[in-house]
C-alpha atoms as a PDB file:
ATOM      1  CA  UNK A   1      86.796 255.272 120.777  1.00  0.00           C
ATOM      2  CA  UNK A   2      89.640 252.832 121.898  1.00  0.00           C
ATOM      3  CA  UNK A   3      87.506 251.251 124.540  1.00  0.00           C
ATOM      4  CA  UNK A   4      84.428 251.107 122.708  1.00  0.00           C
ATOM      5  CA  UNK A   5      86.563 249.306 120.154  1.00  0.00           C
ATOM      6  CA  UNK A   6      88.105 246.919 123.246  1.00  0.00           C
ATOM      7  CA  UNK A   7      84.551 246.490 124.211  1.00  0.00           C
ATOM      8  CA  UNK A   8      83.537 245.186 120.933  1.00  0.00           C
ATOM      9  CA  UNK A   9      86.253 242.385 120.331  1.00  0.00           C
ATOM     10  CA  UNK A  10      85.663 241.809 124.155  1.00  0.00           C
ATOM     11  CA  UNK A  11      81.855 240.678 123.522  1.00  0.00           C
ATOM     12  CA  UNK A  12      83.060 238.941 120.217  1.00  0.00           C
ATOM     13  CA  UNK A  13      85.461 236.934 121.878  1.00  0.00           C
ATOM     14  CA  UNK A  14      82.957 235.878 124.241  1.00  0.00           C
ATOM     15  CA  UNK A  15      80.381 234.961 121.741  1.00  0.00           C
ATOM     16  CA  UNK A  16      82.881 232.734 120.004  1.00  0.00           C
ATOM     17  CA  UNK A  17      83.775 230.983 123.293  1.00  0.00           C
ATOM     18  CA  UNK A  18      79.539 230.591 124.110  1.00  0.00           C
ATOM     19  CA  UNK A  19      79.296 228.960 120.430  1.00  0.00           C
ATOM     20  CA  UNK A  20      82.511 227.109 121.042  1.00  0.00           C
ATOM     21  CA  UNK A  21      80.877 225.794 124.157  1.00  0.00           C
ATOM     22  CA  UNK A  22      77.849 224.248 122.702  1.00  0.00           C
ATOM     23  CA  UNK A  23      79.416 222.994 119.704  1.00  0.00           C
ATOM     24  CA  UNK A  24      81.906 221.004 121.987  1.00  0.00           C
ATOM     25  CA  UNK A  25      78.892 219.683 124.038  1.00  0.00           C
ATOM     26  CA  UNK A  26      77.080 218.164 120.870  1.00  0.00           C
ATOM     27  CA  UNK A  27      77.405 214.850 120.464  1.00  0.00           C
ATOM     28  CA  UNK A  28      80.859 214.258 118.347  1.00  0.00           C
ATOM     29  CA  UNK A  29      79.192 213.233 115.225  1.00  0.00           C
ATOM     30  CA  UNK A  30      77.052 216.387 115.181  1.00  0.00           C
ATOM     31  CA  UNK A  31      80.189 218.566 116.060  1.00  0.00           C
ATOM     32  CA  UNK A  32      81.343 218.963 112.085  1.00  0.00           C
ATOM     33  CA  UNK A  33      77.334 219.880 111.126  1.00  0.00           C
ATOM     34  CA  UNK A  34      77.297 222.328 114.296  1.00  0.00           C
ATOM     35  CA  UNK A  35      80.741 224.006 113.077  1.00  0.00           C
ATOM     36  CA  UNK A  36      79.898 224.552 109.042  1.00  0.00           C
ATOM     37  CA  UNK A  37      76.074 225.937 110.331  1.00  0.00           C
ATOM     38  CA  UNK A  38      77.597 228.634 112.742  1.00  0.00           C
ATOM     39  CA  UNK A  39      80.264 229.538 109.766  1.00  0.00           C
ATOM     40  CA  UNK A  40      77.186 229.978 107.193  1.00  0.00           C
ATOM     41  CA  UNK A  41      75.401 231.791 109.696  1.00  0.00           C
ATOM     42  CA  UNK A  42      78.084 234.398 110.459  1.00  0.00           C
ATOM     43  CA  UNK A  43      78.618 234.535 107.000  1.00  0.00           C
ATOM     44  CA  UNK A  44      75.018 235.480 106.478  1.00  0.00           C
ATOM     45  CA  UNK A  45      74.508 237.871 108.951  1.00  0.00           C
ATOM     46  CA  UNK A  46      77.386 240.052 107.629  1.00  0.00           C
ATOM     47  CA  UNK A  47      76.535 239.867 104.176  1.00  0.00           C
ATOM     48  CA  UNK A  48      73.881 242.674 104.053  1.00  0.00           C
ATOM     49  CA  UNK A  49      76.787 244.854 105.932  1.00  0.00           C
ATOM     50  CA  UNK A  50      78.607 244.720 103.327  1.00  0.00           C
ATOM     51  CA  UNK A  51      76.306 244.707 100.582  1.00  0.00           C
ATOM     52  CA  UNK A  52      74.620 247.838 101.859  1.00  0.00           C
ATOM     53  CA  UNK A  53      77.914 249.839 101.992  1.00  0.00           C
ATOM     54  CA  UNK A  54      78.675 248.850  98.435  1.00  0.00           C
ATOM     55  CA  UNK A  55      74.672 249.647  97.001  1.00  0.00           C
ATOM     56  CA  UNK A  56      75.214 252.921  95.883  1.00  0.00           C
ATOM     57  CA  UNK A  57      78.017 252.357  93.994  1.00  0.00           C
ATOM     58  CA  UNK A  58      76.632 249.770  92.068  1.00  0.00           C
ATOM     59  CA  UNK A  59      73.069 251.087  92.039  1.00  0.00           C
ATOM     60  CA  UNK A  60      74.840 253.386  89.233  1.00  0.00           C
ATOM     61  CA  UNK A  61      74.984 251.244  85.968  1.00  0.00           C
ATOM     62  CA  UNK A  62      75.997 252.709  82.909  1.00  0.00           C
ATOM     63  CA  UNK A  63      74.370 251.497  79.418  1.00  0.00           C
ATOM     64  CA  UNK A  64      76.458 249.644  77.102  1.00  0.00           C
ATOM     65  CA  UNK A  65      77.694 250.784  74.677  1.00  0.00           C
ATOM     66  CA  UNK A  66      77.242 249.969  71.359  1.00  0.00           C
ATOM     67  CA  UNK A  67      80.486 249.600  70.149  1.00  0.00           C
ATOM     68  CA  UNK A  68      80.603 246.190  71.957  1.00  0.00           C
ATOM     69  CA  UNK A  69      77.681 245.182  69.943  1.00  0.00           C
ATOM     70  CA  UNK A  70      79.013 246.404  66.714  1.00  0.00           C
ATOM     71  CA  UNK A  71      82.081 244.305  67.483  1.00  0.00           C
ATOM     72  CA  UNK A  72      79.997 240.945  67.727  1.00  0.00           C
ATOM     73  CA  UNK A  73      78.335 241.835  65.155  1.00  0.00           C
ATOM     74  CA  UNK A  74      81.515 242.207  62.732  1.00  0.00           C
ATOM     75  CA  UNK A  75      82.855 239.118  63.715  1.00  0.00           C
ATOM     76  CA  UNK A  76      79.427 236.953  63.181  1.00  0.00           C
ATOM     77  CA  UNK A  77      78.988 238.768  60.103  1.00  0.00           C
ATOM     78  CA  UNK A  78      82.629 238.089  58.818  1.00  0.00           C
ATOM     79  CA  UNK A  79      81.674 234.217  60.033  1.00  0.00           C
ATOM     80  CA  UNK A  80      78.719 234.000  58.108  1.00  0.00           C
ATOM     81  CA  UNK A  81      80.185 235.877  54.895  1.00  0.00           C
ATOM     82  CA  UNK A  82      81.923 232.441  54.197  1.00  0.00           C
ATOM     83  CA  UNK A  83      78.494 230.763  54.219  1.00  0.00           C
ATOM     84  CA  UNK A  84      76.035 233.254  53.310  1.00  0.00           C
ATOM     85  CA  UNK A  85      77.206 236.055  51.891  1.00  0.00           C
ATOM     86  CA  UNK A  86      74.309 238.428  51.965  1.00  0.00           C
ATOM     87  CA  UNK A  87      73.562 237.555  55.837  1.00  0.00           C
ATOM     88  CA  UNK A  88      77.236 238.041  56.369  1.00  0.00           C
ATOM     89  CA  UNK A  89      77.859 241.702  54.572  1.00  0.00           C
ATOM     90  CA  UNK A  90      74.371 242.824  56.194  1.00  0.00           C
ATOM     91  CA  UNK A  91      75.770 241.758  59.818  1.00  0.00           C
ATOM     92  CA  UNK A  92      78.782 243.180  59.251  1.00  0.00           C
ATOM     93  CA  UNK A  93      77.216 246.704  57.600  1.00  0.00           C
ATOM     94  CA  UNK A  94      75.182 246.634  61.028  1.00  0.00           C
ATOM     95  CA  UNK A  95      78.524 245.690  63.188  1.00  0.00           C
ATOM     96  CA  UNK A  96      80.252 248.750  61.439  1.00  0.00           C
ATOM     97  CA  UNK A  97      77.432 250.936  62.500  1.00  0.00           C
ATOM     98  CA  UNK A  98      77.484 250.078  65.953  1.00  0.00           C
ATOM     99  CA  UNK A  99      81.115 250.713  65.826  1.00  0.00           C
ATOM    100  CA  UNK A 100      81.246 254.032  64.723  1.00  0.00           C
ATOM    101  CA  UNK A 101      77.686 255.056  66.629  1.00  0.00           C
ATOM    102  CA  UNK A 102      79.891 253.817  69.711  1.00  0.00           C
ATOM    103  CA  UNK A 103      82.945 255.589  68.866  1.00  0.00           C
ATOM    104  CA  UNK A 104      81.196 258.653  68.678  1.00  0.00           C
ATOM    105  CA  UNK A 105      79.524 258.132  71.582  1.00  0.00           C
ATOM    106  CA  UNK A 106      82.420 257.369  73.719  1.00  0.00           C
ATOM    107  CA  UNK A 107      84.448 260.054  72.519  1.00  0.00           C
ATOM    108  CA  UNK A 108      81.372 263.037  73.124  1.00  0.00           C
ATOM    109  CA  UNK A 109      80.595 261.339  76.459  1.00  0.00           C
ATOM    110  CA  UNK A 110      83.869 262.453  78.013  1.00  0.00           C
END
């Protein structure tokens, strides 16, 4: 395992020197170009790496809940109750519903 390992930075370090090499050989207003395309690049390549460790864990997505809803609600009905009442109480009657639908919810979930 410890060579393969060795072996691995080994060929790494020697692709960074080959890139190194024809970055320095570009003409020295293309050099700056050269160095930000070959950082993008490496950046893209190990991207899906990563990504396709972490897809599982976030190919698992919970539904909200609708407490957070009720919430919103509450407040833009207590907003509104200053300048319509009737729009206002019938947010917040909603709001309180979602609350206590969410509170139940989370509590039986567990």
């Amino acid at each position: 395992m410890a060579a393969t390992h060795e072996n691995l930075e080994t060929e790494v370090e020697r692709l960074v020197q080959e890139l190194a090499h024809v970055v320095r050989s570009a003409d020295p207003e293309r050099q700056d170009p050269l160095k930000d395309l070959a950082a993008t690049l490496l950046d893209q390549e190990l991207i899906p790496m990563e990504s396709s460790e972490r897809a599982p864990l976030s190919a698992v997505r919970r539904p909200m809940n609708p407490l957070a809803a009720g919430l919103g609600l509450c407040v833009l009905g207590g907003g509104l109750f200053l300048f319509i009442p009737p729009v206002g109480i019938m947010l917040g009657i909603i709001g309180l519903v979602g609350i206590v639908w969410g509170a139940v919810n989370g509590f039986t979930e567990k």
